[in-house]
N, C-alpha and C. Protein backbone atom coordinates (compact mmCIF):
# COMPACT_ATOMS: atom_id res chain seq x y z
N UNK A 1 24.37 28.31 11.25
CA UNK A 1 25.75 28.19 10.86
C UNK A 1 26.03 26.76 10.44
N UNK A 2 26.87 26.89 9.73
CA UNK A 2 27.17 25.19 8.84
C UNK A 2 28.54 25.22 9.48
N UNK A 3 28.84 23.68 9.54
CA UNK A 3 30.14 23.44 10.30
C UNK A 3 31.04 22.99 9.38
N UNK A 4 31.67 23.48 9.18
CA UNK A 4 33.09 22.70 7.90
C UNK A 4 33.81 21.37 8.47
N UNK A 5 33.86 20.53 7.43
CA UNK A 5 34.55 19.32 7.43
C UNK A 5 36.02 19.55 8.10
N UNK A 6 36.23 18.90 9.34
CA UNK A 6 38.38 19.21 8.68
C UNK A 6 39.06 18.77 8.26
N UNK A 7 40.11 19.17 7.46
CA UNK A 7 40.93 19.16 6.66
C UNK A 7 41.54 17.51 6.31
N UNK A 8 41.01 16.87 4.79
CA UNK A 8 41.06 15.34 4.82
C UNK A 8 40.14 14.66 5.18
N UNK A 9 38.61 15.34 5.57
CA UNK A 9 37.73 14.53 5.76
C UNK A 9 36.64 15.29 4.76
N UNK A 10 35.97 14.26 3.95
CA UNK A 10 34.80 14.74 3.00
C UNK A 10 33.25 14.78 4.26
N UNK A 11 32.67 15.72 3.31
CA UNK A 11 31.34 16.10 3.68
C UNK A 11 30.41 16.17 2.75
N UNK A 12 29.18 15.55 3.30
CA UNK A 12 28.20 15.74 2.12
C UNK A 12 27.30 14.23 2.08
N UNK A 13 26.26 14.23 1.23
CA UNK A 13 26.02 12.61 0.81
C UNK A 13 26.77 11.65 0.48
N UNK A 14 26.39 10.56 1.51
CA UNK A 14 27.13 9.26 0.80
C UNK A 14 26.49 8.02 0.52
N UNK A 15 26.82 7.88 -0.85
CA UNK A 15 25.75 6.33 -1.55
C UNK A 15 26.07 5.66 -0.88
N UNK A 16 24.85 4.71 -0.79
CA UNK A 16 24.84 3.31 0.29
C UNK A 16 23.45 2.45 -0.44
N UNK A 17 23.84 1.05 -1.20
CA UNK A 17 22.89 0.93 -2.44
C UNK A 17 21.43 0.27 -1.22
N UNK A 18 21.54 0.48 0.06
CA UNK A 18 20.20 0.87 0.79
C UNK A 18 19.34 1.72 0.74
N UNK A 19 19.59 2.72 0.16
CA UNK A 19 19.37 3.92 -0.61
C UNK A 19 17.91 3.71 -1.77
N UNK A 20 18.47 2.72 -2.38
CA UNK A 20 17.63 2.21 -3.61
C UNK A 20 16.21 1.62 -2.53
N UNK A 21 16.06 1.21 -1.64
CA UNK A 21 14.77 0.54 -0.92
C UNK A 21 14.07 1.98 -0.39
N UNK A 22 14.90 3.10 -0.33
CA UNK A 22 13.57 4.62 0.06
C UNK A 22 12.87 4.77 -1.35
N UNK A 23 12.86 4.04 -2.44
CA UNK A 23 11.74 4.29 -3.80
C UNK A 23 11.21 3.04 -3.47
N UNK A 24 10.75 2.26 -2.48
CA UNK A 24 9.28 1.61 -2.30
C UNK A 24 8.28 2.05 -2.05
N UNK A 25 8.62 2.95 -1.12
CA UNK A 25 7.41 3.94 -0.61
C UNK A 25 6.75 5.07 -1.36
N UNK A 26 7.58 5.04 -2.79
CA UNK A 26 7.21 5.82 -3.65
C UNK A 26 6.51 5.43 -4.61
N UNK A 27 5.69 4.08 -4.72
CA UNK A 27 5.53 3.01 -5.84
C UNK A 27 4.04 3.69 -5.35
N UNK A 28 3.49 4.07 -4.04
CA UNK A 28 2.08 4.08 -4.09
C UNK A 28 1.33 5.40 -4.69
N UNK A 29 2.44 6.19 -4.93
CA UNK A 29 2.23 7.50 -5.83
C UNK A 29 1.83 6.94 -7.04
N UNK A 30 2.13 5.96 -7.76
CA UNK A 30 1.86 5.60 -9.15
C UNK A 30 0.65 4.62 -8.64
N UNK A 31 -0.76 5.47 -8.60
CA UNK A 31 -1.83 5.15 -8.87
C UNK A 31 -2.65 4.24 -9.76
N UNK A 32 -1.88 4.08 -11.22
CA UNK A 32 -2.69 3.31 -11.74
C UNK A 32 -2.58 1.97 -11.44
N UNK A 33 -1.41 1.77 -11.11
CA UNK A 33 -1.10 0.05 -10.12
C UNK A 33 -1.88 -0.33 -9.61
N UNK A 34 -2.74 0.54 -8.83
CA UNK A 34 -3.93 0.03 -7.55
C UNK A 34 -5.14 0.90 -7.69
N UNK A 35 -5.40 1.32 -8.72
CA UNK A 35 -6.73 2.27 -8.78
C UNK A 35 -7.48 1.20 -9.25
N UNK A 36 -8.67 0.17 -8.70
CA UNK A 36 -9.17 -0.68 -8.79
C UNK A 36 -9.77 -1.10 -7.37
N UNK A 37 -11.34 -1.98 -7.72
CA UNK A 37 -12.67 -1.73 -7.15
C UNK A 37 -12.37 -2.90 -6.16
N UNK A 38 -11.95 -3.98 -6.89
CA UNK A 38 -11.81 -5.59 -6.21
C UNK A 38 -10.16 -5.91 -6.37
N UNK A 39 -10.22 -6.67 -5.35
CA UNK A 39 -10.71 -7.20 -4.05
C UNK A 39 -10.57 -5.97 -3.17
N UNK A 40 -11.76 -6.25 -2.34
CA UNK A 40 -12.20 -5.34 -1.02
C UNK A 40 -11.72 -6.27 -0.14
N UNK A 41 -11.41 -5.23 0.86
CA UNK A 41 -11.07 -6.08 2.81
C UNK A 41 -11.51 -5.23 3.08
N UNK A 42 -12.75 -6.10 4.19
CA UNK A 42 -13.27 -5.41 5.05
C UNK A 42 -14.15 -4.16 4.67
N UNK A 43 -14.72 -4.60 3.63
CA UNK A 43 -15.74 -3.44 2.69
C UNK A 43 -14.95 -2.05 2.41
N UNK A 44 -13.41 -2.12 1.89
CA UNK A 44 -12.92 -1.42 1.36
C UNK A 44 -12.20 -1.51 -0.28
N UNK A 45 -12.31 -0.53 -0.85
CA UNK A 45 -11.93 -1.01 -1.89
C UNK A 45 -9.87 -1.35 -2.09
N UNK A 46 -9.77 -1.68 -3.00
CA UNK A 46 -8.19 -1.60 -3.09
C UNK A 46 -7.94 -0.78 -3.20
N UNK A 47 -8.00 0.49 -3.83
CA UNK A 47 -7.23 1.34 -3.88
C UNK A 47 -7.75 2.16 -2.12
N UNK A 48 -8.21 2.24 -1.42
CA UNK A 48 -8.13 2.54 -0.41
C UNK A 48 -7.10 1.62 0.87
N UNK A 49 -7.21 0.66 1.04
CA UNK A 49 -6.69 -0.86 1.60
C UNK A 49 -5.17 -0.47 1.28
N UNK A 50 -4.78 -0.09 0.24
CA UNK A 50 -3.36 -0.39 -0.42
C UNK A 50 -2.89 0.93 0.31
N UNK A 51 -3.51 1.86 0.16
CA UNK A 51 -2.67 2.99 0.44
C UNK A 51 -2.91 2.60 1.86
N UNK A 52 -3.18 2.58 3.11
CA UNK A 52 -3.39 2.14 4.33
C UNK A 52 -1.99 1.01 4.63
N UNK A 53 -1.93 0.17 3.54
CA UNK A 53 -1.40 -0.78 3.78
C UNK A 53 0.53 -0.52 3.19
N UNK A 54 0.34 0.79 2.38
CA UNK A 54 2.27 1.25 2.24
C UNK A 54 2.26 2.10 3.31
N UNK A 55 1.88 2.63 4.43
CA UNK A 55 1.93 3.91 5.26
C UNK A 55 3.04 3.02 6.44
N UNK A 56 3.01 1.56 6.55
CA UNK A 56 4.06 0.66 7.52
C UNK A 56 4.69 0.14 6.85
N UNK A 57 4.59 -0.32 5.33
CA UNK A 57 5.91 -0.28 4.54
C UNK A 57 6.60 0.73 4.23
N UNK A 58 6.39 2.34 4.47
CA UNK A 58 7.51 3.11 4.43
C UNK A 58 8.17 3.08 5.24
N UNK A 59 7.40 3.32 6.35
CA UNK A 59 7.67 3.73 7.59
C UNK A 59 9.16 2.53 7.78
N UNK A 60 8.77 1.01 7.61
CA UNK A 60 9.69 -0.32 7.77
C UNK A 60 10.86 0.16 6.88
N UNK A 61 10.92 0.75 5.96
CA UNK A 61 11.60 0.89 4.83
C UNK A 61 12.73 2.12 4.56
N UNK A 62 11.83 3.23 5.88
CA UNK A 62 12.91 4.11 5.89
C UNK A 62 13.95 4.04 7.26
N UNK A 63 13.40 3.23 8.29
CA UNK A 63 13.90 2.79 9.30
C UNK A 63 14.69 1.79 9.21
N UNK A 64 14.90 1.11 8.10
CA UNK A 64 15.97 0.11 7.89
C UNK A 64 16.92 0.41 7.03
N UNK A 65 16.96 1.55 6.30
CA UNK A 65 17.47 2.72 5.40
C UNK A 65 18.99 2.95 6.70
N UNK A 66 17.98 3.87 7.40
CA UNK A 66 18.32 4.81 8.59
C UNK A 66 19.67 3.52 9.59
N UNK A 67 19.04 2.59 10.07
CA UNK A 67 19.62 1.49 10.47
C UNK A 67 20.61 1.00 10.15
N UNK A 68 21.04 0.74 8.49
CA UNK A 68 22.06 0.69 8.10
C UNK A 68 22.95 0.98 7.63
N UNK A 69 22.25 2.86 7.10
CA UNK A 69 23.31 3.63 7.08
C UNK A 69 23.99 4.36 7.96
N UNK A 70 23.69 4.08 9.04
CA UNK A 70 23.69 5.62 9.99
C UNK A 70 25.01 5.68 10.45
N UNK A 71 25.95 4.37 10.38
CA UNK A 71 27.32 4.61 11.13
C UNK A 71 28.18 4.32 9.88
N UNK A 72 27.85 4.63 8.50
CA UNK A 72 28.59 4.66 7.49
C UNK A 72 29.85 6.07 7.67
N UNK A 73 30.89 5.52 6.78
CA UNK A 73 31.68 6.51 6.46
C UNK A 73 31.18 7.31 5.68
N UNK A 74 31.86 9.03 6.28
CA UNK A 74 31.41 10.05 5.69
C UNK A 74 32.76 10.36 4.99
């Protein structure tokens, strides 16, 4: 069951330009950025290293999202 707004109060999404920082975590989908051999860490290549290395920049990124929207007006 869905709960209705009452009467004079909106429901639904609300922009918050924090919003714009949840498409960082989306930058590692676009592969050709980091599909490349060198530099290695730790006898890995980059494109392995990189993806390892956005899995705590989302994570940072949607938690500070969450953080500062969460007691916004609805």
């Amino acid at each position: 069951m869905t709960k209705k707004a009452p009467p004079g109060q909106r429901s639904g999404l609300i922009w918050s330009n924090w919003n714009l920082l949840l498409l960082v975590p989306m930058l590692m989908l676009i592969t050709p950025l980091f599909n490349v051999d060198e530099p290695r860490v730790w006898g890995l290549p980059a494109f392995y290293w990189a993806q390892f290395l956005f899995v705590p920049i989302g994570v940072i990124c949607v938690a500070l999202v969450y953080v500062k929207t969460k007691d916004g007006d609805r």
